[in-house]
Protein backbone atom coordinates (compact mmCIF):
# COMPACT_ATOMS: atom_id res chain seq x y z
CA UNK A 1 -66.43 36.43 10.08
CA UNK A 2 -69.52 35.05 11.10
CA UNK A 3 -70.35 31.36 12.36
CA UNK A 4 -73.75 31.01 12.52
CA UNK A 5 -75.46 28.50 15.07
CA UNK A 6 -72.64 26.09 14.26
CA UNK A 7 -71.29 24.67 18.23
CA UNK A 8 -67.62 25.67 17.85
CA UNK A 9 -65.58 24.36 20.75
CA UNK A 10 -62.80 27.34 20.26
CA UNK A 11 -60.82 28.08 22.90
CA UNK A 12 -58.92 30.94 21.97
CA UNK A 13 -55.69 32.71 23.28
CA UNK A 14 -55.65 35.76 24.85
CA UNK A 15 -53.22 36.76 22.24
CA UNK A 16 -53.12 36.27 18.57
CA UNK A 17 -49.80 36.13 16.69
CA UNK A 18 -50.26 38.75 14.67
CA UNK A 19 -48.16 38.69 11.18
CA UNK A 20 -46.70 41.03 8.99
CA UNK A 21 -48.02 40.89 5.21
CA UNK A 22 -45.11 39.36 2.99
CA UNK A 23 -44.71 37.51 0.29
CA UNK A 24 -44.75 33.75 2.64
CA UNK A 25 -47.87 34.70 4.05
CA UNK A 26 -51.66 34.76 3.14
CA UNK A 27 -53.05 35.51 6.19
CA UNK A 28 -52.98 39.12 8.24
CA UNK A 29 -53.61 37.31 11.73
CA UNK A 30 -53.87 34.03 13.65
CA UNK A 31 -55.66 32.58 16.49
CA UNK A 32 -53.97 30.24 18.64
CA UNK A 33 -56.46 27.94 19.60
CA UNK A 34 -56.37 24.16 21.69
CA UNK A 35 -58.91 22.33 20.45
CA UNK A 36 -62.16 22.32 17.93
CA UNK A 37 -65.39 20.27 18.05
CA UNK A 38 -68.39 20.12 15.57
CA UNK A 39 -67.41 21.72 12.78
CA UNK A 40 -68.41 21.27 9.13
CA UNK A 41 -65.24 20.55 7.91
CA UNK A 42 -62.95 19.87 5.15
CA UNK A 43 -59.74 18.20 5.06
CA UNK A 44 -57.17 19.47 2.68
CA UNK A 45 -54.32 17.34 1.26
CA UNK A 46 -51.43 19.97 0.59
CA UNK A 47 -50.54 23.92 2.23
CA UNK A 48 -49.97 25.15 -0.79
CA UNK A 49 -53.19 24.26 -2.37
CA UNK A 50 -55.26 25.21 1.18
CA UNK A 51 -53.19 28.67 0.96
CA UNK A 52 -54.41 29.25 -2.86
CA UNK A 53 -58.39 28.38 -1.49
CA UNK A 54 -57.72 30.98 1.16
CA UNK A 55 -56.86 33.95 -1.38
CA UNK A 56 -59.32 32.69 -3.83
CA UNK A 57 -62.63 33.01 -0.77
CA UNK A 58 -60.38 36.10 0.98
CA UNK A 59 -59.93 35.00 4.27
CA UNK A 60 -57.19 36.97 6.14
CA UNK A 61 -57.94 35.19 9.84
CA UNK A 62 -56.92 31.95 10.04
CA UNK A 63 -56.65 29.28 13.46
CA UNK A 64 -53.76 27.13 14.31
CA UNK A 65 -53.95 24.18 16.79
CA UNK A 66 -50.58 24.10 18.20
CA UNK A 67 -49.24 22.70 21.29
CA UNK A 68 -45.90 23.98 22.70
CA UNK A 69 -44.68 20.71 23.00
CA UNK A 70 -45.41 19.36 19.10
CA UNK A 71 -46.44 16.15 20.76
CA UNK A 72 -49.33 16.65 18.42
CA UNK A 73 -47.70 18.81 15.45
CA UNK A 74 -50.06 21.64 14.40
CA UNK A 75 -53.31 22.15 12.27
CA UNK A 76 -54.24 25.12 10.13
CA UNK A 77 -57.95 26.23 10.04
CA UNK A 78 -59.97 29.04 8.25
CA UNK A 79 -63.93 29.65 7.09
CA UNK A 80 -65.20 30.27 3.95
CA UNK A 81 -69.22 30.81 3.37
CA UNK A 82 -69.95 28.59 6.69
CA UNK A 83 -67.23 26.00 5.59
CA UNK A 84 -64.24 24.92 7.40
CA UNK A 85 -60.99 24.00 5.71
CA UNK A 86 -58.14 22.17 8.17
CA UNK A 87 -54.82 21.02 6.78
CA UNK A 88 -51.66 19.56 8.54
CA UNK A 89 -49.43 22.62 9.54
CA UNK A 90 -46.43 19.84 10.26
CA UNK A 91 -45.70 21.22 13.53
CA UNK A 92 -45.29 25.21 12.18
CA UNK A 93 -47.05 28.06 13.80
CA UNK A 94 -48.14 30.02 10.57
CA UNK A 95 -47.53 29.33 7.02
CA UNK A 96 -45.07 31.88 6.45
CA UNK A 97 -42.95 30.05 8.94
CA UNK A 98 -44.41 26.75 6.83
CA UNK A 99 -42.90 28.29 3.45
CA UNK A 100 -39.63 29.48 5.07
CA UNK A 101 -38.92 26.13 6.55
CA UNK A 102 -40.02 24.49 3.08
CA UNK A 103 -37.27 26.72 1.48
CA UNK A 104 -34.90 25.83 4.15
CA UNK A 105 -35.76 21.97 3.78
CA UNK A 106 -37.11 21.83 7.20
CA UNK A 107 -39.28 19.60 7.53
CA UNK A 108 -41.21 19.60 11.07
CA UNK A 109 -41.73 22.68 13.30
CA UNK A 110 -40.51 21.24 15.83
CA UNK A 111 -36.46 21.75 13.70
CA UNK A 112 -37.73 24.40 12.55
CA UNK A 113 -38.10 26.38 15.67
CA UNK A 114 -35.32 25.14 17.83
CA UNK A 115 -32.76 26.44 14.28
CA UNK A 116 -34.68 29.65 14.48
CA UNK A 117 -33.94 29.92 18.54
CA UNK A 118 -30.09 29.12 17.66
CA UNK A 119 -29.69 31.35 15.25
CA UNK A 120 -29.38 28.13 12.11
CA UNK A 121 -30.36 29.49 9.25
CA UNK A 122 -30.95 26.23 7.15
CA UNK A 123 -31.83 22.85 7.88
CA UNK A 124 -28.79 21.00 6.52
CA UNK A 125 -26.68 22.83 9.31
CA UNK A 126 -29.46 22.67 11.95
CA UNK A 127 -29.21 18.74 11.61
CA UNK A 128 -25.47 18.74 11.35
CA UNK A 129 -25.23 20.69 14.43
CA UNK A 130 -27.79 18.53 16.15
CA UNK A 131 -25.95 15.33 15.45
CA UNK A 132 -22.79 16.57 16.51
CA UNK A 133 -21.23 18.12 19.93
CA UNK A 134 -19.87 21.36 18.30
CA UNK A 135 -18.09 23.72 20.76
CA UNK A 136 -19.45 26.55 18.90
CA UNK A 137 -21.65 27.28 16.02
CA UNK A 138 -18.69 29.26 14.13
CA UNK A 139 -16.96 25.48 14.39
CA UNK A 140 -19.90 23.84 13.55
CA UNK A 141 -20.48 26.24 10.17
CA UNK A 142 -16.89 26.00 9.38
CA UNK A 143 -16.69 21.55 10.01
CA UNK A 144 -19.92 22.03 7.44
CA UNK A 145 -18.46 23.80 4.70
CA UNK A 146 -14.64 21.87 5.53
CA UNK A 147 -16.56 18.90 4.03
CA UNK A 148 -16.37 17.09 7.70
CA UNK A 149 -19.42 15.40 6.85
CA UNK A 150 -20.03 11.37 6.57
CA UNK A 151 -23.56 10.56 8.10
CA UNK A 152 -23.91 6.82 8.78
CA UNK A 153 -19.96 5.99 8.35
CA UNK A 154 -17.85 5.26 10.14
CA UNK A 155 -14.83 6.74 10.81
CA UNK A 156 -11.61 5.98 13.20
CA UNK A 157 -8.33 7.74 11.35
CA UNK A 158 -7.07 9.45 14.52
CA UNK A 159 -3.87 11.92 13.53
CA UNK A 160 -2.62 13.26 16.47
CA UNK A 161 -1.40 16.82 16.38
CA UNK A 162 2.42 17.50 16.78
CA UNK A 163 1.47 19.60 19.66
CA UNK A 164 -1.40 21.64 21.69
CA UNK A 165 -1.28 24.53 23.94
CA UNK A 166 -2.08 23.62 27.28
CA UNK A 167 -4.58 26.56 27.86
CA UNK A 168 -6.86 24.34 24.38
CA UNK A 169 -5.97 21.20 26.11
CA UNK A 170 -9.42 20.81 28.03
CA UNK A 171 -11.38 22.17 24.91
CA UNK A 172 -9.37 19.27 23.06
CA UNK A 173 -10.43 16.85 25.33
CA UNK A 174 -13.63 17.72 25.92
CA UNK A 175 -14.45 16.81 22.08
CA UNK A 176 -11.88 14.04 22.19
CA UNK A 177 -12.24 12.55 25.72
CA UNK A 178 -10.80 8.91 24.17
CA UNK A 179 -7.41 10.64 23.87
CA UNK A 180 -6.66 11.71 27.65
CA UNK A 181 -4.30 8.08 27.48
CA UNK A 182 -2.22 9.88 25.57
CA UNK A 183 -1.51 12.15 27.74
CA UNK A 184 -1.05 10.36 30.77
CA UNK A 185 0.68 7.01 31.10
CA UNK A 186 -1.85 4.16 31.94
CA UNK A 187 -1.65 0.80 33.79
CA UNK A 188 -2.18 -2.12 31.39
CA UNK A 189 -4.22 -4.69 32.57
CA UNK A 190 -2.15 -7.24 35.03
CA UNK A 191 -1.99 -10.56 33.14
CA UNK A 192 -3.48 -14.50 34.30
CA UNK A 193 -2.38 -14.42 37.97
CA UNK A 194 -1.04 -11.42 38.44
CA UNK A 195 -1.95 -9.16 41.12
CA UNK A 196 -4.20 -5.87 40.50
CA UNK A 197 -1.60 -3.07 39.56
CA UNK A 198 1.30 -5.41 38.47
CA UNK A 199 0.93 -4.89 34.90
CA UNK A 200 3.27 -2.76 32.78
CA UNK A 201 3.09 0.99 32.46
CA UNK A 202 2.02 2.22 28.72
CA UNK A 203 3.69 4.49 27.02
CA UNK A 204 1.88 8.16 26.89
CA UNK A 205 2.27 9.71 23.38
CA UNK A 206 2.72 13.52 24.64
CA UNK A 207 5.00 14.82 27.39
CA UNK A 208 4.07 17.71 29.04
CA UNK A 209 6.63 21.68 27.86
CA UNK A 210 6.37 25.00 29.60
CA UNK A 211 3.60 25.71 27.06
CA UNK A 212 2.25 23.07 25.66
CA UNK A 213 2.08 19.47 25.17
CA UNK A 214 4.34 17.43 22.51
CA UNK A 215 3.84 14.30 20.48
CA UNK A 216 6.45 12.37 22.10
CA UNK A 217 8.08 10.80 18.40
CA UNK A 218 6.88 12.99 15.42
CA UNK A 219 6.86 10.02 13.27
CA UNK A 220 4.42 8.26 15.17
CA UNK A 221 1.20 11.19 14.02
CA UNK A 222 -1.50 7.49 13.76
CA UNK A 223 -2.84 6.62 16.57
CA UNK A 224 -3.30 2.91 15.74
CA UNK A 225 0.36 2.88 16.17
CA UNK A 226 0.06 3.20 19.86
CA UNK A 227 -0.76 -0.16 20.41
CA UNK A 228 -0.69 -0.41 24.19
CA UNK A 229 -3.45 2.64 23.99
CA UNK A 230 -5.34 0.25 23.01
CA UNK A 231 -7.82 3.17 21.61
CA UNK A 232 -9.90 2.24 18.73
CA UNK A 233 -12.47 4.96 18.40
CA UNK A 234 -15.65 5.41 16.34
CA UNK A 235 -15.51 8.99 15.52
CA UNK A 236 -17.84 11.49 14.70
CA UNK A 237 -18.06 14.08 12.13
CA UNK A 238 -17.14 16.79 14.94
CA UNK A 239 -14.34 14.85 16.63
CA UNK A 240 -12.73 14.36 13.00
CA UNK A 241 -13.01 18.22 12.60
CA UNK A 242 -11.20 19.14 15.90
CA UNK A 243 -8.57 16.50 14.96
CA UNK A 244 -8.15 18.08 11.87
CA UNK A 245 -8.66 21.68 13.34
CA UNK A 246 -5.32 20.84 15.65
CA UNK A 247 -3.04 19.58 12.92
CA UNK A 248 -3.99 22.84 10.88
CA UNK A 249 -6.26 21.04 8.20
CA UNK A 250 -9.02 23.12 7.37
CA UNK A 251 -10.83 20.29 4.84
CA UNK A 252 -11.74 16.33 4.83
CA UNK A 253 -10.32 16.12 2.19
CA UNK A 254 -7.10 16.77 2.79
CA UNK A 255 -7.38 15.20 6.52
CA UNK A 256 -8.19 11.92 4.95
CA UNK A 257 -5.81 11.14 2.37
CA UNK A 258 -2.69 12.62 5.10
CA UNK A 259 -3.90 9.98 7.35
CA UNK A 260 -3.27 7.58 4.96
CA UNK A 261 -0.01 8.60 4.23
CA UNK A 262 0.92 8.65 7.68
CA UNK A 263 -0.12 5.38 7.91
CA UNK A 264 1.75 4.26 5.22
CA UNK A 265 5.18 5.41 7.09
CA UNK A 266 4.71 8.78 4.73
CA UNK A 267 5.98 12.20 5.32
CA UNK A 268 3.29 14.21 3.91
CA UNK A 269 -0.23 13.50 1.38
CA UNK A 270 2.00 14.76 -1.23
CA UNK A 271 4.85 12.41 -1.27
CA UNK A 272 1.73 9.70 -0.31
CA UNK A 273 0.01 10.12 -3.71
CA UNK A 274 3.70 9.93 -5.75
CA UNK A 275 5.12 7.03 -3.86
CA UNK A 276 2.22 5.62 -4.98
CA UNK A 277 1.92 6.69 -8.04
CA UNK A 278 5.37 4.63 -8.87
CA UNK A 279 3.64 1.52 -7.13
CA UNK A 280 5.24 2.18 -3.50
CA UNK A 281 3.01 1.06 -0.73
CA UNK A 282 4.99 1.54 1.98
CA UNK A 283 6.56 5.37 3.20
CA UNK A 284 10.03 3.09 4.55
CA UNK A 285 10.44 1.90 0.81
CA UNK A 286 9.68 4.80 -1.68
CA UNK A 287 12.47 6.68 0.77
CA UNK A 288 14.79 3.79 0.50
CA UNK A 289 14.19 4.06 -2.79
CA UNK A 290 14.15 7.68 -3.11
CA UNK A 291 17.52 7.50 -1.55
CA UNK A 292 19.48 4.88 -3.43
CA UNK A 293 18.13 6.59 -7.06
CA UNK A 294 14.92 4.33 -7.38
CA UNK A 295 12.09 5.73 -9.81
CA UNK A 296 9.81 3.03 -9.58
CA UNK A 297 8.73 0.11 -6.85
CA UNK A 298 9.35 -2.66 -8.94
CA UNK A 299 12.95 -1.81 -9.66
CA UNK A 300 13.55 -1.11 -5.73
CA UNK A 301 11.57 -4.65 -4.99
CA UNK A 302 14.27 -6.15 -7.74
CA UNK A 303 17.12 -4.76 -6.00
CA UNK A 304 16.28 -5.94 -2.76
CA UNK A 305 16.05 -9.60 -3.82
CA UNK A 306 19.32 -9.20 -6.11
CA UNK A 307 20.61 -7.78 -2.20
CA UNK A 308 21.91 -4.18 -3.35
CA UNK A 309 20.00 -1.09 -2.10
CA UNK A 310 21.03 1.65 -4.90
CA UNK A 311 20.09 1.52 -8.52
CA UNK A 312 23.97 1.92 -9.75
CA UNK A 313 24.57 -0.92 -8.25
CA UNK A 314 20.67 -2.55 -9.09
CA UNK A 315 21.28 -1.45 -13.12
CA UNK A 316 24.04 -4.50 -13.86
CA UNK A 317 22.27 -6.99 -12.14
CA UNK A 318 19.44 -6.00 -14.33
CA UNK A 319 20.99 -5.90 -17.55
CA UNK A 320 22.71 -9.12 -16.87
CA UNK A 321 19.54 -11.07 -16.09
CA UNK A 322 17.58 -9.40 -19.01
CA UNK A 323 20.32 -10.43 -21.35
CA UNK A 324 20.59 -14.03 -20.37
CA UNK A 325 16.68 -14.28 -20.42
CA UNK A 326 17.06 -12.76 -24.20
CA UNK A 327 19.69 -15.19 -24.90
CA UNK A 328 18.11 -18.09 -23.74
CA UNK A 329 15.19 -17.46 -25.53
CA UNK A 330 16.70 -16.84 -29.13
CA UNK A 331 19.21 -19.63 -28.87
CA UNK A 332 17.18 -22.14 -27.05
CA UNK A 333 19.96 -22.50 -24.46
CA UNK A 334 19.08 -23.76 -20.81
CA UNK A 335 19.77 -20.71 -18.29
CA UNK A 336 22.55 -22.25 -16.99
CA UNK A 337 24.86 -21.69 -20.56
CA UNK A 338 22.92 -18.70 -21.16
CA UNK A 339 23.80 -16.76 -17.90
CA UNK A 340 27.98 -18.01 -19.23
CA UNK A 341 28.03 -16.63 -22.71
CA UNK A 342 26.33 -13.40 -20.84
CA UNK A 343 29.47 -13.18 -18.79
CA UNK A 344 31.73 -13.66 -21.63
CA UNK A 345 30.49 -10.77 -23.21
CA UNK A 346 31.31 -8.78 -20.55
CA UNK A 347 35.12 -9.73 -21.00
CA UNK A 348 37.04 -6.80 -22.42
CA UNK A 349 37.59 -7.66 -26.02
CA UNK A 350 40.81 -8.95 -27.42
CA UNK A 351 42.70 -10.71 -24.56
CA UNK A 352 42.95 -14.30 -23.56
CA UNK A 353 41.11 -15.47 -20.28
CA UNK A 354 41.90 -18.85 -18.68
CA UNK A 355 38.71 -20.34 -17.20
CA UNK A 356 39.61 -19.64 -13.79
CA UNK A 357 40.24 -15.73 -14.72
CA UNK A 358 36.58 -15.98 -16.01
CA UNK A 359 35.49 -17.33 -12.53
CA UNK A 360 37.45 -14.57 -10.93
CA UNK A 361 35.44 -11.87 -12.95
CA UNK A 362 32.31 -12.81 -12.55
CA UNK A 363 32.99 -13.43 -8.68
CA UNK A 364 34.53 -10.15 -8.32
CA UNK A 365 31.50 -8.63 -10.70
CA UNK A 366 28.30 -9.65 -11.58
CA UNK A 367 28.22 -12.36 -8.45
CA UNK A 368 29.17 -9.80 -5.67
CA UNK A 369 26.43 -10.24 -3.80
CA UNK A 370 24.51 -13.58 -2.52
CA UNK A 371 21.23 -12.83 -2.98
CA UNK A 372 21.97 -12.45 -6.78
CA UNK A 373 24.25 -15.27 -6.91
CA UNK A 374 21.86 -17.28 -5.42
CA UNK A 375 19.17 -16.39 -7.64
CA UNK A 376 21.30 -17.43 -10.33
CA UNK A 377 22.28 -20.63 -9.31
CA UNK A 378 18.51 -21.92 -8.60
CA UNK A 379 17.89 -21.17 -12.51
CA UNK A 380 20.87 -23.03 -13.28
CA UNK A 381 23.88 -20.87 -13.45
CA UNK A 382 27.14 -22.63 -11.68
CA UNK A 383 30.27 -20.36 -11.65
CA UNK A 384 33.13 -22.56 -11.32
CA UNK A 385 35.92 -24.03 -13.88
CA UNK A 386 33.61 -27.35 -14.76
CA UNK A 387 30.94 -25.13 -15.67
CA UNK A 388 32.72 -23.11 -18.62
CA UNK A 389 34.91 -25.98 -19.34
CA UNK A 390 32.05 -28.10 -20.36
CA UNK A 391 30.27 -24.91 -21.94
CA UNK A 392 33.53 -24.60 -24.18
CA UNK A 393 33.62 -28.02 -25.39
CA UNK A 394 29.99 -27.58 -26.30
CA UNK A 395 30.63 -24.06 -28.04
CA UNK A 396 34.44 -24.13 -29.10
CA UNK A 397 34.10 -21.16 -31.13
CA UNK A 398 31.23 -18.54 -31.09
CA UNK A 399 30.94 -14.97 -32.19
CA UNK A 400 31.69 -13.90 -28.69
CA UNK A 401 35.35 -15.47 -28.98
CA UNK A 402 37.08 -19.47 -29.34
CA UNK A 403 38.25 -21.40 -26.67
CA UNK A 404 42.09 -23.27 -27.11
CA UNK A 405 41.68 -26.74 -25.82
CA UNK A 406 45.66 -26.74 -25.74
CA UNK A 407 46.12 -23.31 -24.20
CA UNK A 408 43.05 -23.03 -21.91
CA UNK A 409 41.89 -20.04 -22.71
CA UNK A 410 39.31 -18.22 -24.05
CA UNK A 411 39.95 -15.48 -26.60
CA UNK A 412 37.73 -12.58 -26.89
CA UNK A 413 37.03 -11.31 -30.23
């Protein structure tokens, strides 16, 4: 290559970075070179299109400005026929190194070097693990493709693990420094007058085995429910992923929903998502419910304000108010008379009841508990002898039975 008279103000290394011929590269060999002066020279727009000039002339040399530091990124340069042709290099050393970043989404040198000297193949991990305080690489790679990834959110479910080994408890810590409260009690803060030191101890949420530490109460995995901790963390991606890591979760998106089920005061994700499912907010309810025979969280929610906790006992309530709702509706009767001729057709058929065996029934029955009666009686329903008596002389005779004005009874037909 030959330059003429032209004043070039090269400065070249004593070594060039000589390149292997593949299919990134255009050029055999490069010049690393500081600075240029008074040059007749052409400023390309794109690499691509400066790389296609360079085949098209058949230049194999080419010149990189580069700095070691990247304060100034880096400049390709090569001469065809007396011309000059520069174009912004983005920091990369050659433009096989340009392409393979490109391909890699890298998109300065600068990443793109510091990957390559940590062994990162591509740039989504390179930035993951630059954001994050990975222990290892292996972690890092495995958080990445666990889904442990939530840029810009924020993120403070905290499960802690049932227990951890005391020879990973550093490593643990190291990554989750926030939690060493839990493993040590702490002094809370003495209150308004107090002296320094006076102030209750908190509770620690491990104690300390032969080989490892355990969560104190196993039903207590969120850490919001430590409330003297008084720990309310900002996590990042990493921390999630060791928190995760030590409760044997392998993905985000299994940590996540578990954390809401614990909580929620439930067991496991599983019985999270079917408690739900059935309209169960709470963990302490869809067991109750699960318990006393309850499919659904409205029936359970009925049963506690009728005051029985098992659906045997929750079904005849139910039927009872259903049916005097029904009644009241199709015979236009207030609640009060509807709720009565409900309990009359609940008397065995064929006998004679007086009004205070009625009374008796329904106390002994339908009315067993409070809550129910109470509900009853704010809609309307009284249970006592005036009650039916004045329902009787209103409805002598009906097709649930007649009532004997000498006799005092009613008759059930």
């Amino acid at each position: 290559m030959s330059t003429g008279p032209l004043r070039i103000a090269f400065m070249l290394a004593l070594a060039s970075l000589a390149q292997g011929l593949g299919a990134q590269e255009v050029f055999s060999e490069y010049l690393s070179i500081q600075a240029y002066a008074n040059l007749p020279l052409v400023r390309l727009a794109n690499v691509e299109e400066a790389a296609r000039l360079a085949q098209k002339i058949g230049v194999s040399r080419a010149f990189v400005r580069w700095t070691p530091e990247d304060k100034l990124g880096s400049e390709l340069l090569f001469e065809g026929k007396g011309v000059f042709y520069a174009v912004d290099l983005k920091g990369f050393r050659t433009l096989g190194d340009f392409r393979s970043g490109a391909k890699g989404k890298v998109a300065t040198g600068g990443d793109f070097y510091k990957a390559k000297a940590l062994g990162i193949p591509d740039y989504e991990l390179f930035r993951y693990w630059s954001r994050n305080a990975f222990l290892s690489l292996g972690d890092c790679k495995r958080a990445l493709a666990g889904g442990f990834s939530f840029e810009g959110s924020k993120a403070d479910f905290v499960i802690l693990p049932l227990q951890i080994p005391k020879a990973g408890l550093d490593d643990f810590l190291k990554a989750l420094p926030f939690l060493q409260p839990c493993f040590s009690p702490a002094q809370a803060p003495p209150a308004l007058g107090q002296a320094p030191g006076a102030g209750p101890r908190l509770e620690a949420a491990y104690r300390q085995e032969a080989t490892a530490w355990q969560l104190a109460d196993p039903s207590r995995r969120v850490l919001r429910a430590y409330q003297g901790l008084a720990i309310r963390p900002n996590l990042q991606e990493y921390q999630v992923y060791y928190l995760a890591q030590a409760s044997g979760i392998g993905r985000l998106e299994d940590y996540a929903p578990l954390y809401e089920a614990y909580s929620n005061g439930y067991a496991s994700a599983k019985d999270y998502a079917e408690g739900g499912s059935k309209g169960f907010k709470s963990g302490a309810a869809y067991y109750a419910s699960q318990a006393g025979g309850f499919s659904q969280a409205e029936d359970y929610a009925l049963a506690w304000d009728y005051g029985v906790s098992t659906a045997s006992a929750y079904k005849p309530l139910k039927d009872f108010w259903d049916r005097t709702l029904k009644t009241a509706q199709a015979e236009s009767k207030p609640f009060g008379e509807a709720a009565i001729a409900t309990v009359l057709s609940l008397l065995p058929r064929g006998k004679a009841y007086p009004i205070v065996s009625i009374v008796e029934f329904a106390d002994k029955g339908i009315l067993a508990t409070e809550k129910f009666r109470k509900l009853l009686g704010d809609k309307g329903f009284q249970n006592n002898e005036a009650a039916y008596l004045s329902y009787f002389r209103k409805y002598p005779d009906s097709p649930l039975g007649s009532y004997g004005a000498d006799s005092g009874a009613f008759t059930r037909q």
